[in-house]
Protein backbone atom coordinates (compact mmCIF):
# COMPACT_ATOMS: atom_id res chain seq x y z
CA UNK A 1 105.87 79.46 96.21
CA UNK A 2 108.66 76.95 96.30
CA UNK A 3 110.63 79.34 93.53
CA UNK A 4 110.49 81.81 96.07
CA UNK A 5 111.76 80.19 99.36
CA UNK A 6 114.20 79.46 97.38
CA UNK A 7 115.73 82.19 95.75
CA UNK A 8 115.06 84.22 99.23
CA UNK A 9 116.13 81.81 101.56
CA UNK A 10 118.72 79.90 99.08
CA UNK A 11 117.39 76.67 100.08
CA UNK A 12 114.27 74.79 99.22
CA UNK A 13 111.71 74.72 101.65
CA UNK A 14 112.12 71.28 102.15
CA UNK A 15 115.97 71.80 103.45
CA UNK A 16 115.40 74.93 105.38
CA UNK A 17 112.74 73.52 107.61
CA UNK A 18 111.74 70.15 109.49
CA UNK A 19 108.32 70.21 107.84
CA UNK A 20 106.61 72.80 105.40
CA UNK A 21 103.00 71.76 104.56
CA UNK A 22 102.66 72.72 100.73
CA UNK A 23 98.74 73.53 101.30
CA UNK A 24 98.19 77.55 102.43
CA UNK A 25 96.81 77.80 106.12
CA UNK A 26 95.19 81.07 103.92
CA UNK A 27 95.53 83.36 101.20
CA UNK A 28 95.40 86.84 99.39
CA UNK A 29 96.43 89.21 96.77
CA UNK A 30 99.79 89.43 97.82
CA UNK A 31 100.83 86.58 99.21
CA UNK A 32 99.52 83.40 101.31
CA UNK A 33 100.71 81.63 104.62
CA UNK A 34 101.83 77.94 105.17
CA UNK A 35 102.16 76.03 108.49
CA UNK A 36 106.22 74.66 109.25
CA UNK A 37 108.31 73.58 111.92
CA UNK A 38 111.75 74.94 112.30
CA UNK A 39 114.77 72.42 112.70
CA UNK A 40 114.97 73.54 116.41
CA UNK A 41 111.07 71.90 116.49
CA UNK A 42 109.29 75.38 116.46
CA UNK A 43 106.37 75.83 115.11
CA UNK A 44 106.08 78.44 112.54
CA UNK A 45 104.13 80.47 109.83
CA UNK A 46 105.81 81.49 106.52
CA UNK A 47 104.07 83.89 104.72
CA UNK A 48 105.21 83.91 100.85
CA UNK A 49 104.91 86.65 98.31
CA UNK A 50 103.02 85.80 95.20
CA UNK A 51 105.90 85.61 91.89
CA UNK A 52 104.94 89.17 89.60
CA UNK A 53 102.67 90.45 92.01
CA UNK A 54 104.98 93.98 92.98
CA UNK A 55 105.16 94.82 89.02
CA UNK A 56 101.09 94.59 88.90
CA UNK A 57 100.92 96.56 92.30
CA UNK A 58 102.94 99.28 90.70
CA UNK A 59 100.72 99.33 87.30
CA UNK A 60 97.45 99.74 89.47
CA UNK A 61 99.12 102.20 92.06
CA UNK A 62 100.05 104.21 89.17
CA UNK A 63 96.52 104.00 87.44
CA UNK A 64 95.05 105.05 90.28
CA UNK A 65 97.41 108.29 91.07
CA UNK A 66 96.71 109.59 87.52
CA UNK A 67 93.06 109.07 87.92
CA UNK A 68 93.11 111.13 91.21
CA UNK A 69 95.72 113.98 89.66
CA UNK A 70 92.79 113.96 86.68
CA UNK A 71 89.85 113.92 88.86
CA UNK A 72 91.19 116.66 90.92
CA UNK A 73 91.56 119.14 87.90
CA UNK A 74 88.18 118.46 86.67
CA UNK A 75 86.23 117.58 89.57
CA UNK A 76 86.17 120.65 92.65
CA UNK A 77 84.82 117.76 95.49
CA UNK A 78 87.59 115.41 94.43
CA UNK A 79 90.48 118.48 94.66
CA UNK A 80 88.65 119.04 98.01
CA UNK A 81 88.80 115.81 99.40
CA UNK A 82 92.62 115.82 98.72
CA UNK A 83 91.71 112.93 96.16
CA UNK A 84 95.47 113.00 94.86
CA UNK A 85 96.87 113.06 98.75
CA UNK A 86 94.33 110.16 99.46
CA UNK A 87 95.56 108.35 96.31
CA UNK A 88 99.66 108.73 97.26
CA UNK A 89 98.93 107.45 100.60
CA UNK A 90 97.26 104.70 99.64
CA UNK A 91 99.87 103.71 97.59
CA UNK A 92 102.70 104.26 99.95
CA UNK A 93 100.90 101.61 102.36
CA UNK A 94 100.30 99.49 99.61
CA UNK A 95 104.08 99.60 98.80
CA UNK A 96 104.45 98.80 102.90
CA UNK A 97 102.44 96.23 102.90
CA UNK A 98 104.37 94.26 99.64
CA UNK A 99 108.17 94.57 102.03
CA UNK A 100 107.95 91.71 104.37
CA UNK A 101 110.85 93.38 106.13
CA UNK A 102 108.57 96.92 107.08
CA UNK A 103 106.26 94.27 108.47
CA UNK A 104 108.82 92.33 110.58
CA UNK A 105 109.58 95.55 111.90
CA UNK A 106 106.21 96.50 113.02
CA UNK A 107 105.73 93.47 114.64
CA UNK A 108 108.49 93.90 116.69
CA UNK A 109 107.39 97.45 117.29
CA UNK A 110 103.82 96.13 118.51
CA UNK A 111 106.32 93.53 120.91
CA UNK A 112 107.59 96.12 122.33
CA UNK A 113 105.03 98.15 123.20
CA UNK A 114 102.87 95.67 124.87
CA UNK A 115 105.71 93.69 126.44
CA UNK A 116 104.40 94.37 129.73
CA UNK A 117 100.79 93.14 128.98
CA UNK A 118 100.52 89.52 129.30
CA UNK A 119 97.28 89.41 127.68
CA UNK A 120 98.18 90.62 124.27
CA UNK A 121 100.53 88.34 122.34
CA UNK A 122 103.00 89.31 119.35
CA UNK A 123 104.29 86.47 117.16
CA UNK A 124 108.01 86.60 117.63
CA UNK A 125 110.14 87.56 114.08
CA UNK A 126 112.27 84.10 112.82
CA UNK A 127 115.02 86.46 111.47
CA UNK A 128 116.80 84.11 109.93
CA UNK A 129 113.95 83.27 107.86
CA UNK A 130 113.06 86.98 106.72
CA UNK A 131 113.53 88.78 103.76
CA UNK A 132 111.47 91.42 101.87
CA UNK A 133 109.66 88.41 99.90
CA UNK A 134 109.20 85.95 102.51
CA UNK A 135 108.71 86.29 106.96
CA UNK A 136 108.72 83.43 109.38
CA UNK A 137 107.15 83.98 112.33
CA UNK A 138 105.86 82.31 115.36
CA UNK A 139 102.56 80.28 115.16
CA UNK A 140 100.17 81.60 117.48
CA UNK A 141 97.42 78.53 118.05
CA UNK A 142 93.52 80.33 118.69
CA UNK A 143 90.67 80.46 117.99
CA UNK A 144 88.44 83.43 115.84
CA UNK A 145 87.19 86.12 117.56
CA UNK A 146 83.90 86.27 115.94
CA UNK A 147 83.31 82.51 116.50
CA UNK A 148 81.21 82.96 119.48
CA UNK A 149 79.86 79.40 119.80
CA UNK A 150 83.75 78.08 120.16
CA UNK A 151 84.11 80.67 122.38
CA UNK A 152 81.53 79.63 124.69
CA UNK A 153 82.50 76.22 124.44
CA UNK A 154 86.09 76.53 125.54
CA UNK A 155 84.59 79.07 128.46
CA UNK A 156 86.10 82.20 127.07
CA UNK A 157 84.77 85.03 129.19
CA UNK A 158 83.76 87.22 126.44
CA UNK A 159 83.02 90.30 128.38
CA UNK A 160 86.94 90.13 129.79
CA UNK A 161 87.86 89.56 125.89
CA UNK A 162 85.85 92.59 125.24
CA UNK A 163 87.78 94.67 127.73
CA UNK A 164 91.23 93.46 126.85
CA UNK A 165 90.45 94.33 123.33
CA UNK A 166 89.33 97.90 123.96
CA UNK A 167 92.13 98.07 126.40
CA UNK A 168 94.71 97.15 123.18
CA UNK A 169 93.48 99.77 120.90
CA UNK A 170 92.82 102.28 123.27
CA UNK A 171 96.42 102.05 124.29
CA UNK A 172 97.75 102.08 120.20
CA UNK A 173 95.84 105.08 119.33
CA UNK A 174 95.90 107.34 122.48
CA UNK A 175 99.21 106.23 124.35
CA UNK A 176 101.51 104.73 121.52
CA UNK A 177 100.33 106.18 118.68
CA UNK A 178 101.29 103.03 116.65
CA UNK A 179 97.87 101.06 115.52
CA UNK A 180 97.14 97.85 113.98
CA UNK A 181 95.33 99.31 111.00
CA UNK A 182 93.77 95.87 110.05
CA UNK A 183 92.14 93.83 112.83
CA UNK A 184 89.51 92.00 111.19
CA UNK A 185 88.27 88.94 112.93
CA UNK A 186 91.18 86.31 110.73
CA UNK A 187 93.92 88.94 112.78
CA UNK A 188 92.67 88.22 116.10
CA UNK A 189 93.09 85.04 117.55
CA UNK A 190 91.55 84.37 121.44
CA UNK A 191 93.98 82.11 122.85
CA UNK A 192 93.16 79.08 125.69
CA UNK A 193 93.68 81.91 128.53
CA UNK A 194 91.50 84.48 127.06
CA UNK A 195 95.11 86.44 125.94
CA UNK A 196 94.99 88.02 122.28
CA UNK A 197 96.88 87.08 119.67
CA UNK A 198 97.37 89.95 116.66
CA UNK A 199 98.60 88.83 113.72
CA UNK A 200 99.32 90.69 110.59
CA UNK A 201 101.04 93.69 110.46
CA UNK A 202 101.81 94.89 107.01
CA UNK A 203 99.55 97.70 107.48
CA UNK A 204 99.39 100.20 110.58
CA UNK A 205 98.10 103.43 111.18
CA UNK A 206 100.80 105.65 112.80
CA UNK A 207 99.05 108.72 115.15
CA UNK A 208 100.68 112.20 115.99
CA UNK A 209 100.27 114.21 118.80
CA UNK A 210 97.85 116.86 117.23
CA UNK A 211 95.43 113.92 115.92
CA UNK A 212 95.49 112.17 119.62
CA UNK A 213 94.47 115.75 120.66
CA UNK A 214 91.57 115.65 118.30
CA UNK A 215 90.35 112.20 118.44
CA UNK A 216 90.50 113.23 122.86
CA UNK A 217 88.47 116.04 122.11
CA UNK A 218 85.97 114.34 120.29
CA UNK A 219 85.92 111.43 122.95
CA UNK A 220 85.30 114.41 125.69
CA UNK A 221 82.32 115.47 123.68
CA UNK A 222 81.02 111.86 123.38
CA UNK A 223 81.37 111.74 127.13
CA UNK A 224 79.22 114.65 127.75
CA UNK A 225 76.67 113.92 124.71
CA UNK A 226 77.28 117.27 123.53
CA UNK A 227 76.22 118.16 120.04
CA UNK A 228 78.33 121.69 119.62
CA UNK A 229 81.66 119.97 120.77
CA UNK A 230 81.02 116.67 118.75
CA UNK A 231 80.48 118.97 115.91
CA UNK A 232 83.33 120.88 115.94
CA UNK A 233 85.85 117.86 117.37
CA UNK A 234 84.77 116.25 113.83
CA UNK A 235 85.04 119.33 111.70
CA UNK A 236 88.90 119.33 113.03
CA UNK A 237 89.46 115.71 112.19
CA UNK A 238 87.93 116.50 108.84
CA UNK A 239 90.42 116.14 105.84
CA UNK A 240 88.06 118.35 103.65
CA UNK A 241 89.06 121.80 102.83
CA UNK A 242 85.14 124.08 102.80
CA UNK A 243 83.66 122.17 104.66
CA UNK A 244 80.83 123.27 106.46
CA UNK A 245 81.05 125.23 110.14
CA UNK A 246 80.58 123.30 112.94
CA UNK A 247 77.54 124.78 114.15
CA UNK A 248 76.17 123.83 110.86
CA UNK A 249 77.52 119.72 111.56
CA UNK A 250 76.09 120.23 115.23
CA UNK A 251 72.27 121.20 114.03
CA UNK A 252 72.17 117.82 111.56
CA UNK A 253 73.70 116.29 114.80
CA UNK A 254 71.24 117.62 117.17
CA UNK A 255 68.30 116.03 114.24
CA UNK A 256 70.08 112.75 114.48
CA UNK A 257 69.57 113.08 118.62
CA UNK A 258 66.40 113.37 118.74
CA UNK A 259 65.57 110.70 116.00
CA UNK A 260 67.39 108.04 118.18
CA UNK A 261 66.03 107.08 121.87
CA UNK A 262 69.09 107.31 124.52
CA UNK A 263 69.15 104.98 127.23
CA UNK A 264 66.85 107.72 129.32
CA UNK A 265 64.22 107.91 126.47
CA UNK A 266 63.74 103.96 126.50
CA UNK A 267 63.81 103.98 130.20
CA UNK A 268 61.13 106.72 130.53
CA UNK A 269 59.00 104.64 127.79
CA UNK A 270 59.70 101.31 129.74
CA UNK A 271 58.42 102.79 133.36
CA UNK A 272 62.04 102.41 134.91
CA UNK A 273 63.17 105.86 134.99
CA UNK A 274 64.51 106.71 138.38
CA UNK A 275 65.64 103.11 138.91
CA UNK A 276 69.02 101.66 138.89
CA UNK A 277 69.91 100.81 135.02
CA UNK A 278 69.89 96.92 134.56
CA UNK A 279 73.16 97.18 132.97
CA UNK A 280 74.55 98.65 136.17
CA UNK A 281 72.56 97.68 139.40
CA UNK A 282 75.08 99.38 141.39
CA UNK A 283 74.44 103.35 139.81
CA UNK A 284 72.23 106.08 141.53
CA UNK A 285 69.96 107.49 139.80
CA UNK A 286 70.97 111.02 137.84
CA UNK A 287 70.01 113.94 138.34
CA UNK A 288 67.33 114.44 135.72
CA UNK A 289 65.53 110.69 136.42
CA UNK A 290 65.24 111.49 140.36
CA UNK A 291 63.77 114.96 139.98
CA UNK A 292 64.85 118.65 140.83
CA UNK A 293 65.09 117.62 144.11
CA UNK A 294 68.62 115.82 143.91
CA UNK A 295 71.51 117.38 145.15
CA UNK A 296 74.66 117.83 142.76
CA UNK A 297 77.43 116.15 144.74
CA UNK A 298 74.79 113.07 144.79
CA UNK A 299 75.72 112.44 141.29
CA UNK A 300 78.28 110.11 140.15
CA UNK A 301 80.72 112.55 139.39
CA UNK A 302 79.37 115.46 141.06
CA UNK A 303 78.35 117.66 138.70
CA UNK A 304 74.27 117.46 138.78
CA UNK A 305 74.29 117.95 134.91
CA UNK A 306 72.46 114.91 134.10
CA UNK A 307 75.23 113.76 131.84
CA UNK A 308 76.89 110.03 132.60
CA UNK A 309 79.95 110.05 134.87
CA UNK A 310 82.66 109.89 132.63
CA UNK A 311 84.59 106.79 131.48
CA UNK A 312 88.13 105.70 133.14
CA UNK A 313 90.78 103.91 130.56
CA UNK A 314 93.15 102.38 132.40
CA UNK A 315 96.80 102.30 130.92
CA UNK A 316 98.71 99.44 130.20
CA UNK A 317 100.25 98.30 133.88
CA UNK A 318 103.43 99.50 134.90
CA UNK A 319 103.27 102.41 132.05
CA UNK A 320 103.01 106.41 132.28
CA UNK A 321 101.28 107.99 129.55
CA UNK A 322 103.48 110.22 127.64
CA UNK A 323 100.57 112.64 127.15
CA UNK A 324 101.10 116.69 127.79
CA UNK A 325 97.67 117.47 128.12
CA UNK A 326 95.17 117.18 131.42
CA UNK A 327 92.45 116.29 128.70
CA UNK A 328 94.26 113.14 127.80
CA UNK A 329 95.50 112.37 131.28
CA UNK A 330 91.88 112.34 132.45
CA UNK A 331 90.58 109.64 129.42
CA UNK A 332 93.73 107.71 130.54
CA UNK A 333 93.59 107.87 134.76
CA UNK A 334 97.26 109.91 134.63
CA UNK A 335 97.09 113.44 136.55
CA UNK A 336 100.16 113.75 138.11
CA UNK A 337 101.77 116.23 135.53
CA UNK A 338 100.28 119.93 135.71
CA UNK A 339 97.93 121.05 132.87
CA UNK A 340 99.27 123.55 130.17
CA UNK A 341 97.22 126.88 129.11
CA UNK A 342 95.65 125.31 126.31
CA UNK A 343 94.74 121.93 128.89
CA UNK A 344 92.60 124.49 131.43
CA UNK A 345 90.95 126.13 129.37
CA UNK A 346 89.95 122.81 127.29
CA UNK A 347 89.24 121.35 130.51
CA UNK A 348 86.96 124.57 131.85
CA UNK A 349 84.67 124.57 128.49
CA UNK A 350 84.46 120.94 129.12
CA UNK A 351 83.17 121.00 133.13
CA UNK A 352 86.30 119.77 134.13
CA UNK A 353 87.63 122.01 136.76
CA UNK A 354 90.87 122.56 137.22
CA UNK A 355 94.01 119.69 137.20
CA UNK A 356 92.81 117.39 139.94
CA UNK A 357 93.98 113.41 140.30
CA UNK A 358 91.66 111.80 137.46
CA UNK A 359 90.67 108.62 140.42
CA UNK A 360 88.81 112.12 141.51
CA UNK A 361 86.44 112.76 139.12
CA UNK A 362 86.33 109.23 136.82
CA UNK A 363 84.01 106.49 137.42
CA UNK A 364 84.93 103.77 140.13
């Protein structure tokens, strides 16, 4: 790792920074991550490229295209999973993830778009100490999000950690459209304050408009616990080519829903139907646990269905959704901007009404 600081850098570690602890704070395939202190006194992580390890990445990439190209001429499931597209993008993330510099540049990406949430924190790019082999970035001090114990012990509120976590992806896939495609527990650090630290950003998942559509849609039929929709959200995200119809997906869907108790079932079973849910103490009762008896507009939303008022994402503060559609607008809280075509008639099949303010009809 020396070798490499110092043909990238042109320096030996030892010159280029105050301190550089020779022992890896971790490591990987590709590359592993040391603790150091700039000359200015900052603390710092460089992350080093392992000598060789592009060449072998471009032998297995390579072995793993021509298996695909050969499965997909033999094998009809493989040419209709888009094996060989599956394969090339694969590699072309793979080839991502080995350029420090693409990975410098998402971070700063990921800066940028939560710059006004002071609850998520990016490790700021050491420029100077960036190339495509080696990146120097900030050290962000926390602890791991699946340690729950030290979480408890510093007094973490979990259930705010929870909510600013959901918050952060929520706003990457259906605002931003830029994700962090690798958030296991090591990439998410839970700072004194309860703020986030990400870390890692070699990989990310990058979201168009059509697929934030889709993955809305499906959310809409989640929200209304509706087989038919769910089925046919799902059959659009599909990648498959012959795949089944969607009234096909919704009858093994509807099987699965009656094989697994919803919150009503186990209430009905437990002698508390009709009764404010423990997890809520605050909720009415629905419609179908009071009786025939109670009146629509005394639901939560107003719509007497039985159904669970719907959920309300908040933005990030300060932002406007760039979303064209009233379905998005009413997962994120925006309805200022009128609906198109497409939006009311989405918005009819789904109970929705027409474009109203989405404080209106979202849970308070």
């Amino acid at each position: 790792m020396r070798t490499v600081i110092t043909e990238e850098l042109g320096t030996p570690p030892e010159e280029f920074f105050s301190s550089f602890d020779p022992t890896p704070l971790a490591s990987a395939s590709i590359g592993q991550a040391h603790a150091a202190t700039m000359l200015d006194a900052t603390p710092v992580v460089v992350k080093v490229q392992r000598p060789g390890v592009i060449a072998e990445a471009n032998l297995d990439l390579e072995v793993l295209q021509n298996l695909s190209a050969q499965a997909s001429r033999h094998w009809e499931l493989a040419a209709d999973y888009n094996l060989t597209g599956i394969a090339a993008e694969f590699a072309r993330t793979m080839r991502e993830e080995l350029d420090y510099l693409h990975e410098a540049r998402n971070a700063e990406r990921f800066a940028h778009n939560f710059a006004g949430d002071p609850s998520i924190h990016i490790p700021r790019i050491i420029w100077g100490a960036t190339t495509s082999r080696v990146i120097t970035l900030e050290r962000i001090i926390g602890l791991n999000v699946g340690d729950a114990d030290a979480l408890d012990r510093e007094g973490i509120d979990r259930r705010q950690l929870i909510e600013r976590a959901v918050a952060a992806i929520t706003q990457m896939v259906l605002v931003d459209g830029f994700v962090h495609a690798d958030p296991h527990p090591g990439n998410l650090l839970v700072e004194p304050d309860g703020g986030i630290g990400l870390i890692d950003f070699g990989m990310v998942c990058v979201i168009d408009e059509q697929l934030r559509e889709q993955i809305t849609d499906l959310l809409l039929a989640l929200t209304r616990n509706d087989p038919n929709r769910i089925g046919a959200a799902l059959i659009e995200l599909s990648v498959a080519r012959g795949v089944g119809r969607s009234g096909q997906a919704a009858g093994r869907l509807r099987a699965v829903h009656r094989d697994v108790p919803g919150p009503r079932d186990r209430r009905a079973r437990d002698g508390t139907a009709g009764k404010p849910s423990a997890r809520d103490p605050a909720r009415p009762p629905l419609p179908a646990e009071a009786g025939d008896g109670h009146r629509a507009q005394d639901a939560p939303d107003g719509r007497g269905d039985g159904h669970p008022p719907r959920p309300r994402i908040q933005p990030r503060p300060g932002t406007r959704t760039p979303c064209r559609t009233a379905d998005r607008r009413v997962l994120l809280g925006d309805g200022d901007c009128p609906p198109t075509g497409a939006s009311r008639r989405r918005r009819r099949e789904a109970g929705l009404g027409g474009c109203r303010n989405a404080s209106a009809i979202s849970s308070t």
